[in-house]
Each structure stands twice: as structure tokens, then as C-alpha cells.
Protein backbone atom coordinates (compact mmCIF):
# COMPACT_ATOMS: atom_id res chain seq x y z
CA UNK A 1 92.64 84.89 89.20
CA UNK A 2 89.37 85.83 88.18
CA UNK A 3 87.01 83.23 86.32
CA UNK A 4 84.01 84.16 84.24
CA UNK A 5 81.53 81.18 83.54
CA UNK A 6 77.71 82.37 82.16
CA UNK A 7 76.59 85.27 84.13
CA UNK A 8 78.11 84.41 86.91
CA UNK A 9 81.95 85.75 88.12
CA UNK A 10 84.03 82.89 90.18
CA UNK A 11 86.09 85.08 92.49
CA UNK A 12 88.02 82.90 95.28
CA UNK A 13 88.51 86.00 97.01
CA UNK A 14 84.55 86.46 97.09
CA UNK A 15 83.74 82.92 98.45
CA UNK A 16 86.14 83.93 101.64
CA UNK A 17 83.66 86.92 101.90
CA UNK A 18 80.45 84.84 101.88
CA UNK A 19 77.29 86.00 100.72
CA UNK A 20 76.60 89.90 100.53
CA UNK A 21 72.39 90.47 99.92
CA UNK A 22 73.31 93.97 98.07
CA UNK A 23 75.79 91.84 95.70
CA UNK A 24 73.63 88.59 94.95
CA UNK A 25 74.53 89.00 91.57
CA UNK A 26 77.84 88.06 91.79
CA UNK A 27 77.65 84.07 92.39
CA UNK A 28 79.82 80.96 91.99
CA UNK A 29 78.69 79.25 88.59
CA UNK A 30 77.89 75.56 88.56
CA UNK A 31 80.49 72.92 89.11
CA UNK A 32 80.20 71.54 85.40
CA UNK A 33 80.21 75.09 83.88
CA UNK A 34 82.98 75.99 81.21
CA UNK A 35 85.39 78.56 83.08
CA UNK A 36 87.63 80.84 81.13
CA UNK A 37 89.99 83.55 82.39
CA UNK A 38 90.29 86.93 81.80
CA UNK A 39 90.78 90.92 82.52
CA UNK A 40 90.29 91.94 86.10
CA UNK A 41 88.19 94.91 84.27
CA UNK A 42 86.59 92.83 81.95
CA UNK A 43 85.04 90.75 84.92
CA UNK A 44 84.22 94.08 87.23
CA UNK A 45 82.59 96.26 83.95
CA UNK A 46 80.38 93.17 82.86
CA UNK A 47 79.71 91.24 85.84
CA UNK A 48 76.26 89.86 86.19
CA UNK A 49 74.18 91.90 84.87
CA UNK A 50 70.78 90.90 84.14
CA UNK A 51 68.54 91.56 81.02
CA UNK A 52 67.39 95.29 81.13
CA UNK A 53 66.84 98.00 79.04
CA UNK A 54 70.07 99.38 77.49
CA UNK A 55 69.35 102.90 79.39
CA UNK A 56 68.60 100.85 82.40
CA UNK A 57 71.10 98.63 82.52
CA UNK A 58 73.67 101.12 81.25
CA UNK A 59 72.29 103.31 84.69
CA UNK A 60 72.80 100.18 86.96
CA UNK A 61 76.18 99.80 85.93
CA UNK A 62 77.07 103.26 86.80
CA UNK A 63 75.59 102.78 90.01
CA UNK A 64 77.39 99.90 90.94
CA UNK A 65 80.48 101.43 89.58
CA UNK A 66 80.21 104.08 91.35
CA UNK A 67 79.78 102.33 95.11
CA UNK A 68 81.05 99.39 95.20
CA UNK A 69 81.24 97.79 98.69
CA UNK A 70 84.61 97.97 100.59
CA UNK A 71 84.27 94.50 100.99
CA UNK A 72 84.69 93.77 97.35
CA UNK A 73 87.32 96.35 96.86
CA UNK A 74 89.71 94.66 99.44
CA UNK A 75 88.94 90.88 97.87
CA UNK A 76 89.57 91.87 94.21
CA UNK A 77 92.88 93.63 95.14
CA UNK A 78 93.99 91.17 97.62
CA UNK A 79 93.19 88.27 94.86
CA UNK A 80 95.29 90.55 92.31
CA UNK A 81 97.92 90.49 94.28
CA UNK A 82 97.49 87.01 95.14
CA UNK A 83 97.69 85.37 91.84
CA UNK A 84 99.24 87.68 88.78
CA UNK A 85 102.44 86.78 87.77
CA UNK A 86 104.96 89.78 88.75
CA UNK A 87 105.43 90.97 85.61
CA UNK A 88 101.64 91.96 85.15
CA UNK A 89 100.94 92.56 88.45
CA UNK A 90 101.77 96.04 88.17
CA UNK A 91 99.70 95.95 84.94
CA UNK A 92 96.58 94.41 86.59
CA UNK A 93 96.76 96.58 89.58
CA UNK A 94 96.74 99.87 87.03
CA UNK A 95 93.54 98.22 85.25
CA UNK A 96 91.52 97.83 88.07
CA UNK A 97 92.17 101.50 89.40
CA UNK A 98 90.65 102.37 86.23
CA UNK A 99 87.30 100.61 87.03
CA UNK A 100 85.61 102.85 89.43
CA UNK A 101 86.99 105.83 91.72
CA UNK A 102 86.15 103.45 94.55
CA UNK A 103 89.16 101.25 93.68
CA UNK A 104 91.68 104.07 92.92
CA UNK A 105 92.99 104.66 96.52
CA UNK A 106 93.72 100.97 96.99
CA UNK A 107 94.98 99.82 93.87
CA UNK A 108 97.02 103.37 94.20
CA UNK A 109 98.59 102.53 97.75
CA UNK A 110 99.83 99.00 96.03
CA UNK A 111 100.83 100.18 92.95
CA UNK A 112 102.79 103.47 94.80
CA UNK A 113 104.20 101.46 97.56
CA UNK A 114 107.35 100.42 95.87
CA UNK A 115 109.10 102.75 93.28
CA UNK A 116 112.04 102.67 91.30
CA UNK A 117 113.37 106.11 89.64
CA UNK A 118 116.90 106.80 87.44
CA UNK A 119 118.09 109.38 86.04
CA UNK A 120 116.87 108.99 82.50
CA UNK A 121 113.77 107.54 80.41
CA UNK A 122 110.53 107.25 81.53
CA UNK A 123 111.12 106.21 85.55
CA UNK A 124 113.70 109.35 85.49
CA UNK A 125 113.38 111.57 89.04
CA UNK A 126 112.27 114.47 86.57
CA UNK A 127 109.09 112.67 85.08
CA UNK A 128 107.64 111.67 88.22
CA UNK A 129 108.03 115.35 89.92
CA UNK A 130 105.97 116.72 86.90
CA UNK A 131 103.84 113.91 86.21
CA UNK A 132 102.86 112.36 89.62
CA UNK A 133 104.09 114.57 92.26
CA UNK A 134 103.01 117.79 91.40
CA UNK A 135 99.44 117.19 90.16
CA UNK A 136 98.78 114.25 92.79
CA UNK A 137 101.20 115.18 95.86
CA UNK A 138 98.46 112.62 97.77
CA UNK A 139 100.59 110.04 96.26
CA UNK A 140 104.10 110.53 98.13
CA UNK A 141 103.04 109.44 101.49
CA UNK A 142 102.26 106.25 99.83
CA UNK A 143 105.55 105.40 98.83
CA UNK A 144 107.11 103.12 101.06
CA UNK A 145 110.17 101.80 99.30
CA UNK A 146 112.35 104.10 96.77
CA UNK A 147 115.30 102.73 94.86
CA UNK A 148 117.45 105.64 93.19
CA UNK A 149 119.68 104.52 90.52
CA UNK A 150 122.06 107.08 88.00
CA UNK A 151 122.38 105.04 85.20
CA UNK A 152 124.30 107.76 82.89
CA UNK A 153 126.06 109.71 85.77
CA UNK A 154 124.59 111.91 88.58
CA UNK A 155 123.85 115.08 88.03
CA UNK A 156 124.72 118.03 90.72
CA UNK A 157 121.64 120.44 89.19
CA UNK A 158 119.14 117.64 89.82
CA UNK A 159 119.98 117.49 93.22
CA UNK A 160 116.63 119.89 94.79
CA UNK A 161 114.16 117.59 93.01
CA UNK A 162 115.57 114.57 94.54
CA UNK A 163 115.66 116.41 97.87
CA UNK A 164 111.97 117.40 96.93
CA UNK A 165 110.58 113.81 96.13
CA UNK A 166 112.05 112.56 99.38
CA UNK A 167 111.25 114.90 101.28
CA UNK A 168 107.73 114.34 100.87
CA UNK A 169 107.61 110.76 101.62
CA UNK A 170 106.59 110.71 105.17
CA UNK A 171 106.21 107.01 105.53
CA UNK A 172 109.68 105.92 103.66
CA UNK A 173 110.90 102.71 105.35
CA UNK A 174 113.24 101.23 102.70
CA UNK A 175 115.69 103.00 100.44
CA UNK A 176 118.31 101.64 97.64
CA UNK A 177 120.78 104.17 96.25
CA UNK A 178 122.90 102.92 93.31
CA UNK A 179 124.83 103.47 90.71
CA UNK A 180 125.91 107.15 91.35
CA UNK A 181 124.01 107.79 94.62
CA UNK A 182 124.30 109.37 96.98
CA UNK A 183 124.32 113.08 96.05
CA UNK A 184 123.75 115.86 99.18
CA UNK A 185 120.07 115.78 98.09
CA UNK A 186 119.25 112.20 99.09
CA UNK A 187 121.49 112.11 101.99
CA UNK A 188 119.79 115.50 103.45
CA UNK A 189 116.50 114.45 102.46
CA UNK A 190 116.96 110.80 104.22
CA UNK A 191 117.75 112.71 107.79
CA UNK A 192 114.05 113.62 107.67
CA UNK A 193 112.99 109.99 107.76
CA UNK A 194 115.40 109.21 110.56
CA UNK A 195 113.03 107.26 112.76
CA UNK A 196 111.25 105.89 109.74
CA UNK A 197 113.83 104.15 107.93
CA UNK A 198 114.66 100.11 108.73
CA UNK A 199 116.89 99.03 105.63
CA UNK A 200 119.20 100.56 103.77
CA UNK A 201 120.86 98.66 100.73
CA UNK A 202 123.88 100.28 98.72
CA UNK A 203 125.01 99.01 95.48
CA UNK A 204 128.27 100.18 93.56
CA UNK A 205 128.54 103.00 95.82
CA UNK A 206 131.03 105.63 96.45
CA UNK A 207 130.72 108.17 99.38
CA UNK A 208 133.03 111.66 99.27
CA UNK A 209 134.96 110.21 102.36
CA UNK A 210 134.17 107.05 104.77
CA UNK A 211 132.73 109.77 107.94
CA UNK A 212 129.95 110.26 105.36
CA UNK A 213 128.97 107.01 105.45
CA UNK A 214 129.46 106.16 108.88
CA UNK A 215 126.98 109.63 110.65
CA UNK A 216 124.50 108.04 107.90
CA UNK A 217 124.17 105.21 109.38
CA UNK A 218 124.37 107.19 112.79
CA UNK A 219 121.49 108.78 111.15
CA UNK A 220 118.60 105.57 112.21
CA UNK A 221 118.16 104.24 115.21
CA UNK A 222 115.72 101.76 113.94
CA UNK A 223 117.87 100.69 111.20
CA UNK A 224 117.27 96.47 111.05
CA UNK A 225 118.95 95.76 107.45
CA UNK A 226 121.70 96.87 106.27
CA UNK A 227 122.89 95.42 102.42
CA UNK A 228 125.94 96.69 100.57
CA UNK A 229 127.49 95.81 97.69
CA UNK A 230 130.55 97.50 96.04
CA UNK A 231 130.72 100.31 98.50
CA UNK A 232 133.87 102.70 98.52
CA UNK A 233 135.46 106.26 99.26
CA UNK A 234 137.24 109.03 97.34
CA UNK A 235 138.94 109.61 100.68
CA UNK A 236 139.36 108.75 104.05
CA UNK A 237 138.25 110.76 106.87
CA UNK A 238 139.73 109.53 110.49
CA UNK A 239 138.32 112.60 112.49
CA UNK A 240 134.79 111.16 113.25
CA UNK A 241 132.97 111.75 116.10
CA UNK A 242 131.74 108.22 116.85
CA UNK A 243 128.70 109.34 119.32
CA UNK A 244 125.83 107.02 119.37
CA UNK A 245 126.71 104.94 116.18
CA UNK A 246 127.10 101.61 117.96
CA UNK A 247 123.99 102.25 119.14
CA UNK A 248 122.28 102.91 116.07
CA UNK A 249 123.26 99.47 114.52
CA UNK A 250 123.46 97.53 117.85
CA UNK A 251 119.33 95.98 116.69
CA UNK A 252 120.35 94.92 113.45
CA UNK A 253 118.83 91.71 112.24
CA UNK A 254 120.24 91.41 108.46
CA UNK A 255 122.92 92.65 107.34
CA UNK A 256 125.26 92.09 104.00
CA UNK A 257 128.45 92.84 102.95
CA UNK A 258 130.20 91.82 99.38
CA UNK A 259 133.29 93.13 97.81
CA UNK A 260 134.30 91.69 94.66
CA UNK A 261 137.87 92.97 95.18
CA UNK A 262 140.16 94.15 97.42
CA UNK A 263 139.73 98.09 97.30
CA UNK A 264 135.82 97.36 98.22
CA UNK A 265 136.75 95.33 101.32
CA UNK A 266 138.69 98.02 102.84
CA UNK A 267 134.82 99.64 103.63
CA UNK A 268 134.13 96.44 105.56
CA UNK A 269 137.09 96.69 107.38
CA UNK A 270 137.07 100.06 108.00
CA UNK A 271 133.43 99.46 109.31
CA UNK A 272 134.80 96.79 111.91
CA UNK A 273 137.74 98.74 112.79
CA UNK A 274 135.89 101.68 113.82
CA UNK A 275 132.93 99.94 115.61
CA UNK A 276 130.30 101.22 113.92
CA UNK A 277 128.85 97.61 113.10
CA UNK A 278 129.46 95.64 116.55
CA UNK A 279 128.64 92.36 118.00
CA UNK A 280 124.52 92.57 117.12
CA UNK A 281 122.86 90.83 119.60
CA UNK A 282 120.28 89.84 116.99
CA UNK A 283 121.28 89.30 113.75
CA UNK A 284 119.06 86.59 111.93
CA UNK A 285 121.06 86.69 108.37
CA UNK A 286 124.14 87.58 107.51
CA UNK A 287 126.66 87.44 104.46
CA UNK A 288 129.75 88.57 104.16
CA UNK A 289 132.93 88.59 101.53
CA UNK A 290 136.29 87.15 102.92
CA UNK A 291 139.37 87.65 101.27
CA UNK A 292 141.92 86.81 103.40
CA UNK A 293 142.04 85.28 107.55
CA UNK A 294 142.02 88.92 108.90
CA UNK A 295 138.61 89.13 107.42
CA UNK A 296 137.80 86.18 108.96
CA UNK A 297 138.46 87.93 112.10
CA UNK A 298 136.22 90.77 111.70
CA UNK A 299 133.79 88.32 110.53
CA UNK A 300 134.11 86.60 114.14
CA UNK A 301 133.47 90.37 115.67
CA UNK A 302 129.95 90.33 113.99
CA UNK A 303 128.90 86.94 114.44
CA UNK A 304 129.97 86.33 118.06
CA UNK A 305 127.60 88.11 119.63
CA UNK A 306 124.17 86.42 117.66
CA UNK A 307 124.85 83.22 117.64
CA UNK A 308 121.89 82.32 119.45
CA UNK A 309 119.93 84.07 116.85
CA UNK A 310 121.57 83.47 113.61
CA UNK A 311 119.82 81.44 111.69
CA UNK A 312 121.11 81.90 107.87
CA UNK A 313 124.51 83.11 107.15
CA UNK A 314 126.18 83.33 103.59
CA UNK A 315 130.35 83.61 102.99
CA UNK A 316 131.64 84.51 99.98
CA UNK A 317 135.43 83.70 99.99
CA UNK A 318 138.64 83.41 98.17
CA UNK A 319 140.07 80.32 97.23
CA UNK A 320 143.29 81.47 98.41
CA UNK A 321 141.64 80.91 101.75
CA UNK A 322 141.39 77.56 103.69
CA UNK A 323 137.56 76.09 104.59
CA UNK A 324 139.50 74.82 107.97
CA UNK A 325 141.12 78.14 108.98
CA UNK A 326 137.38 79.89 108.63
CA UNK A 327 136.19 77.24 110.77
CA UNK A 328 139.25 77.22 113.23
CA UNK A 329 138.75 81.53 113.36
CA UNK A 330 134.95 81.55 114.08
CA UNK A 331 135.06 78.83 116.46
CA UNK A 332 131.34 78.12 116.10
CA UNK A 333 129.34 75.00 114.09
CA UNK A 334 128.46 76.38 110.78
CA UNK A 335 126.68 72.92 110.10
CA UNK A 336 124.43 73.99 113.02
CA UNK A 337 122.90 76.83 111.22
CA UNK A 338 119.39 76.03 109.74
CA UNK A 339 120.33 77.66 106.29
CA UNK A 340 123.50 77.81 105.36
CA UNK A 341 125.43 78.89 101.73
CA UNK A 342 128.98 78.59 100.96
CA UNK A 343 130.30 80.60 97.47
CA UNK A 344 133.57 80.31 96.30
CA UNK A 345 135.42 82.75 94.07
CA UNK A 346 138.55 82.87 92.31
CA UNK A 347 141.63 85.74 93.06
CA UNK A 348 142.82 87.43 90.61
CA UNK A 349 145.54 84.87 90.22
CA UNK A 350 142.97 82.01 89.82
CA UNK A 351 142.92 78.82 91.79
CA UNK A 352 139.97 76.54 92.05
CA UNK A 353 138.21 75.59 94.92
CA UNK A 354 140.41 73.44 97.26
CA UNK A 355 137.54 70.02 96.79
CA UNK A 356 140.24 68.16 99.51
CA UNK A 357 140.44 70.64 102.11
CA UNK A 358 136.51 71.38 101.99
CA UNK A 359 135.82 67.77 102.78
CA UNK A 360 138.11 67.76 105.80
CA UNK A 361 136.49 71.02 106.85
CA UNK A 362 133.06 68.92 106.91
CA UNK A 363 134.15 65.71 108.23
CA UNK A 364 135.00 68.19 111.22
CA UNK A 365 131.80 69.88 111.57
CA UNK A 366 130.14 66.75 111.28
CA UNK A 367 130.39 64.67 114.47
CA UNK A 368 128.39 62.98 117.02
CA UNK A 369 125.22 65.22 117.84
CA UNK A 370 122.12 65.93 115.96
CA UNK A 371 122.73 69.07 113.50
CA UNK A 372 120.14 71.97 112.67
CA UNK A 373 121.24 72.24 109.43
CA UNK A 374 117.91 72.40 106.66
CA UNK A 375 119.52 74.17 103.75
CA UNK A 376 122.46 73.86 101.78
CA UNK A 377 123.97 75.70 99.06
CA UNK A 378 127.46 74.85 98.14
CA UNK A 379 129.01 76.88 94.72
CA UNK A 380 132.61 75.89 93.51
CA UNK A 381 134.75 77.07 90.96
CA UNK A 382 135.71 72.86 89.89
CA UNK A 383 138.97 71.38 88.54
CA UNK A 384 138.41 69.07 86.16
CA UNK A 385 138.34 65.86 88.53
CA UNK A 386 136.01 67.80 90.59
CA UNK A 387 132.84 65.99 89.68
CA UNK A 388 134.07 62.00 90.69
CA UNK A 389 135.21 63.68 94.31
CA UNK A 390 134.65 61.61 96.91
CA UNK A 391 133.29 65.17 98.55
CA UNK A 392 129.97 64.45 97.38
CA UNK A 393 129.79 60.81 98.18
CA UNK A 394 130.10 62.21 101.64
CA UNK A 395 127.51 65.20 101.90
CA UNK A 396 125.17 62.69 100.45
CA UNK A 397 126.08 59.86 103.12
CA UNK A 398 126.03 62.96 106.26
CA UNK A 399 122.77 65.05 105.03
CA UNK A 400 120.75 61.87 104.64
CA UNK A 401 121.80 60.28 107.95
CA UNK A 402 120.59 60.56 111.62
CA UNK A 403 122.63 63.91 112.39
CA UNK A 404 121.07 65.99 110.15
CA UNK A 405 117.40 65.05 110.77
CA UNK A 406 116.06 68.28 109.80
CA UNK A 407 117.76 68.46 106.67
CA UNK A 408 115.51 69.18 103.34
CA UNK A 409 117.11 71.21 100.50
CA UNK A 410 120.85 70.80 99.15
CA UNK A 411 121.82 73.07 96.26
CA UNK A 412 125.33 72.51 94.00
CA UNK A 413 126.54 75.06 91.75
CA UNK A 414 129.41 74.58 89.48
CA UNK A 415 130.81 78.07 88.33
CA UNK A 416 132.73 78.23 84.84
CA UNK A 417 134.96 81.01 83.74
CA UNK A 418 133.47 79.75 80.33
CA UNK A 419 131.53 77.37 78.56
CA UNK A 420 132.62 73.86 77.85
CA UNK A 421 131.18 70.60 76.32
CA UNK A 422 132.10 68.74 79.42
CA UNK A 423 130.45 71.01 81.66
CA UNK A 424 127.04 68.94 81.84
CA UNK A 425 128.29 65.81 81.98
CA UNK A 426 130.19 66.91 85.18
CA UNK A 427 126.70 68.18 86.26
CA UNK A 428 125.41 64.80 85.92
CA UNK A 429 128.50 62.71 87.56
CA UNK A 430 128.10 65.01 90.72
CA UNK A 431 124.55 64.65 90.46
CA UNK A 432 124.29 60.92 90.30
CA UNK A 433 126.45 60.29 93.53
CA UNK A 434 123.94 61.96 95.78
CA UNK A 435 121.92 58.14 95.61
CA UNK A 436 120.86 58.45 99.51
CA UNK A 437 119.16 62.06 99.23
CA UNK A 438 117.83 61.58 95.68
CA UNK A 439 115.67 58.15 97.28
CA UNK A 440 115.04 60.42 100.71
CA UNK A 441 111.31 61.92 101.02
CA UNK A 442 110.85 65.30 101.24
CA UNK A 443 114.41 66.17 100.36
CA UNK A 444 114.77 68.77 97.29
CA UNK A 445 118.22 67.74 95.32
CA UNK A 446 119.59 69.90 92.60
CA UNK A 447 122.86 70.70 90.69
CA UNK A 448 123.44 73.19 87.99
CA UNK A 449 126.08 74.94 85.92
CA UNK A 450 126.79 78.92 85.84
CA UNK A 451 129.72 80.80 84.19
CA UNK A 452 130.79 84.00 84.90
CA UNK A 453 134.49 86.03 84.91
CA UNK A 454 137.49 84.90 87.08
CA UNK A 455 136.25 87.17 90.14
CA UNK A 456 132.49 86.43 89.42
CA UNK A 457 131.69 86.10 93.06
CA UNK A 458 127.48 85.82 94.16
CA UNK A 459 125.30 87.04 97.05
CA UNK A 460 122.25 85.55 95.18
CA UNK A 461 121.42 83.20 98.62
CA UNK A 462 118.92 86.40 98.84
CA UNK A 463 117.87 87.69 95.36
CA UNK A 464 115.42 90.63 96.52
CA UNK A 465 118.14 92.28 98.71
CA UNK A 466 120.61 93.29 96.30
């Protein structure tokens, strides 16, 4: 942040610069000075200047104003960005563009890089045509991340102005359509950015038919994430030319796919079944919804070929399902994985988390050789005898021993379909048996309590992607 302290401005950015003769004005204050923090702008419009005349200090303002070194540009932004908290960074960034026209095309390529629009309010699609693109069409080459959301319903007639604000952003690498996306607009507009575009991420998402869907992702060759969430169809279309699609996905590094029932996870299987997301040879991160073992087995069709590369992978699956028959069906080490999370959710018949059966899964995993394993995250839906299981009494006796040697973070979560007294002391019980990693150093230990409905599944292992 920026420091003022006498006449002096206390800039860590600055002292990474070093001294600039034009700037000697701008100094470090003394050691024992009284610092205080404010305003970017306040700093930049009354930094260090010495006793003039009013006209002639009022005219040396303007001057510095008015050319200020690119040097000093790039450290003030750079320590914005640094150190505001992200709910004023946005704020902060919009304050300094107003300091000088020297800072406007920086602070404007940070504060334009990442944009949100919906259909309504003051972020709608139809304020930002008027307002920013059609007096400052300089801005839309900017824009490297969009996220279109219909919060009310999608609207056919606004369809052109979409097209038109995409359109025009020539260096779009990331795109999120929810909520009531996509409309033709988008998807036409998006074939312009073909070679551009590296993730796409799709939340409670319904395409006309499933080829739509799978020439868009035909669409990018460069494609390298691919998130969805809640994706389906109004109808099926089995007449699809399949050309270079495995191709097109073939590089991925990330991709995501979570269903919270059992209409949803017909797109995933649809997606295995008709090869348009093969064996990557690549992937790095990966999560994926299971509901029953023949998920499993597409699961195994992704996985298989990057398991020299995976190094984070997430499943989401349904209690109905056994931890041993995932293990048996991928017929890989998941405890070899360097980050690994394991969410639990309930069918729509309910049935907690089989405590039993997950131990015997581990105790299988775990065996004679050293174990890359460095993160944990374990979330259960728990009975109540859950929290004196002799489950934890084991992960705490294997992650603090001599297999897991790289181990460092372990993360509980105890999901409630509703609140209850009890529910902390259970937290504490389960917490209180991990005695080995609490006393291990440099080993991060916690346990907490969330509630949600009977289906409440998570993909929260990776908060910014969905």
C-alpha cells in the first residue's frame, strides 16, 4: 500500500525502482517517522511538493501530472495490484486512472481485462455497448476474460449486441456463459476467437441439442480448460460429424465436470461416449461427478492416459457408490497424487457416507512405499457415530508417518442437511484425534462444519473456476 509520512511518500514499489534524479522528491521518510495510509490519489496529487508560490506550485503539479515517468506508472499499478484487498481493487485501480492521462491506459488494461456483463442492472450487455463500447471502442481489445450471465431469462432481440461486443474483442482468451447462455450471438461471435480462446467454463447450461455443444468445442484447437457445471440438452442430436474434435481437446490440461443429478450426467457421458474428450495426454487437474460404477468407467477413459501428469484430481460421488469399487475401476494410487479431494454427496434416497468402507479403501492405498500425497480434503455427509471413527485415528497415524513424507495440509468437512447443537462438538471429537499431525511442523490441520440440501454436492477444491 502506499504510506505517507511528512513530505515524503513510502512506496515499496519505488524502493525496487531505486533512485530516479528527475523524481528526487519522492523519498523514503525516516525510520522513526509516523506512517499513515491512505488514497492512491491522495499520495500521487500531493506528493512532495515543496514550498512555492500557490501559482507555482499549482504549475509544477500540472507538470508532473501531466508526464509522469513510465517507471512510476508501472510501480504504482503493480503495487495496487499487489496489496488492495479484492473488493477495492477495482476501486483503487479506477482512482488512479483518474490522476493523470499518463496512468489511464494502464490502470484501463487492468481494470478492462476481466469483465462480467448480465442481462439487467448496471453490468447489463446494453449499458456497456452505449456507455463503453461505442464512445471508447479502444477498450474491447483489452478485454481478456468475459463472463455472460442471463439472470432474468435470455432475450432473442439482444442477440446482435452480444454478437457485437464479442466480436470486437480480438484478444478474448477466457469466456463463462451462464445462466441462459448460449444464444446464436455468443456462439457465432466465439468462432471468431477460435485460435484465441484456452478455457471455456459453462454453468447451468442448456444447449438446443448435444451436436451444438460438441462442433463448439471442435471450434478451439488451443482449448486447455474446460469447466462445466449443470450442462444439458433440449434434444439429442446423433448425426454429428466428429472431424477433428479429438483433436481439439486432445492438449487439455484442466478440465471439470459436475452434475448434481442424474439428467446432467447424461452430458458427461454422452461426452465420453462419443470421444470428444479422450485420454488427454496432459491433464494436470481434473474433477469429475460419479454417480454410479459406469461413471467410474468413463472416469478411467480420461484419466488413463495422464497419469504421469496429473497432479490434482477432485471426485464428487454418490454414497450409493463404494470408495473400494472407484479404486478397484481406476486401477491407479489416488494416495499418490500430490493434491487430492474426496466430496461425498447424498442420492436422492439419502444414505451417509459409508465411514467403514472408506477406511478399508485407505488402508489399501496405503502400503509399503513412500506416497506423493501433500493435500488432503476429505468432505462427508456423517452419521451420528461418525466423529469417534476409528477412520480418523488412522489418517492421522498414515499422513504423519514415513510414507507420506511430503504431506502438509489435511482438510475435514462435515456436511449437514441442517443445523444441529451437536454438530460442533462432533467437529471437535474428530478434531482432537488427529494428535500426531496437530504436534507435526509445518502441517496445516483443520475441520469444519457446512450444511447444505440432501444433493448439496461441491466442486469448491477450485473456487475461481466455477
Amino acid at each position: 500500500m502506499f504510506h505517507v509520512a511528512g513530505t515524503g511518500v513510502q512506496m515499496g514499489a519505488l524502493r525496487a525502482i531505486g533512485s530516479l534524479p528527475s523524481w528526487s522528491l519522492i523519498q523514503n521518510p525516516p525510520l522513526n517517522t509516523e506512517v499513515k495510509t491512505v488514497n492512491p490519489v491522495q499520495v500521487l496529487t500531493k506528493c512532495a511538493i515543496p514550498k512555492f508560490s500557490y501559482s507555482g506550485a499549482r504549475h509544477l503539479k500540472a507538470c508532473l501530472m501531466a508526464h509522469f515517468p513510465q517507471e512510476i506508472i508501472d510501480a504504482v499499478i503493480d503495487e495496487i495490484r499487489n496489496s488492495s484487498p479484492s473488493p477495492y481493487l477495482h476501486n483503487d485501480l479506477s482512482c488512479c486512472s483518474l490522476v493523470s492521462h499518463s496512468f489511464l491506459p494502464r490502470s484501463r488494461k487492468h481494470l478492462f481485462s476481466s469483465i462480467a456483463l448480465t442481462s439487467s442492472g448496471h453490468h447489463s450487455w446494453a449499458t456497456f455497448h452505449d456507455r463503453i463500447f461505442k464512445p471508447s471502442p479502444e477498450i474491447m481489445p483489452m478485454i481478456l476474460s468475459v463472463a455472460l450471465r442471463s439472470g432474468d431469462g435470455y432475450h432473442v432481440e439482444e442477440d446482435h449486441i452480444i454478437y457485437t461486443l464479442l466480436a470486437a474483442m480480438h484478444n478474448l482468451r477466457h469466456v463463462k456463459l451462464s445462466a441462459g447462455f448460449p444464444g446464436n450471438g455468443a456462439l457465432s461471435a466465439l468462432k471468431y476467437h477460435a485460435d484465441n480462446i484456452i478455457s471455456l467454463h459453462f454453468t447451468n447450461v442448456t444447449f438446443e441439442h448435444s451436436g451444438t455443444f460438441f462442433d463448439l468445442l471442435a471450434t478451439f484447437p488451443n482449448l486447455r480448460l474446460l469447466a462445466i457445471k449443470k450442462l444439458g440438452y433440449k434434444t439429442t442430436n446423433p448425426e454429428m460429424a466428429l472431424g477433428s474434435r479429438a483433436e481439439s481437446v486432445r492438449r487439455l490440461e484442466r478440465f471439470y465436470f459436475h452434475a448434481t443429478n442424474y439428467t446432467e450426467i447424461a452430458a458427461f457421458r454422452e461426452l465420453v461416449e462419443q470421444e470428444d474428450i479422450m485420454c488427454s495426454l496432459c491433464l494436470r487437474q481434473c474433477a469429475l461427478s460419479l454417480w454410479d460404477r459406469d461413471d467410474i468407467v468413463r472416469a478411467k477413459t480420461i484419466l488413463s492416459g495422464s497419469l504421469e501428469t496429473l497432479a490434482s484430481l477432485h471426485l464428487i460421488y454418490n454414497t450409493q457408490i463404494n470408495f473400494c469399487d472407484i479404486l478397484d475401476i481406476l486401477d491407479f494410487n489416488l494416495f499418490n497424487l500430490p493434491h487430492l479431494s474426496i466430496t461425498t454427496f447424498l442420492p436422492p434416497n439419502f444414505r451417509y457416507t459409508d465411514i467403514d468402507e472408506f477406511e478399508q479403501g485407505i488402508r489399501r492405498c496405503v502400503l509399503g512405499e513412500q506416497l506423493a500425497l501433500e493435500e488432503f480434503t476429505l468432505r462427508v455427509y456423517p452419521n451420528d457415530n461418525c466423529g469417534a471413527h476409528s477412520l480418523w485415528k488412522v489418517l492421522d497415524a498414515l499422513l504423519s508417518g514415513p510414507r507420506f513424507p511430503r504431506f502438509r495440509q489435511l482438510e475435514i468437512e462435515l456436511i449437514f442437511s441442517y443445523r444441529r447443537l451437536a454438530d460442533d462438538v462432533m467437529k471437535q471429537i474428530v478434531q482432537r484425534q488427529f494428535t500426531a499431525l496437530n504436534e507435526k511442523s509445518g502441517v496445516q490441520l483443520s475441520c469444519r462444519c457446512s450444511y447444505g440440501d440432501s444433493d448439496d454436492s461441491r466442486l469448491d477444491m477450485y473456487p475461481d473456476i466455477l
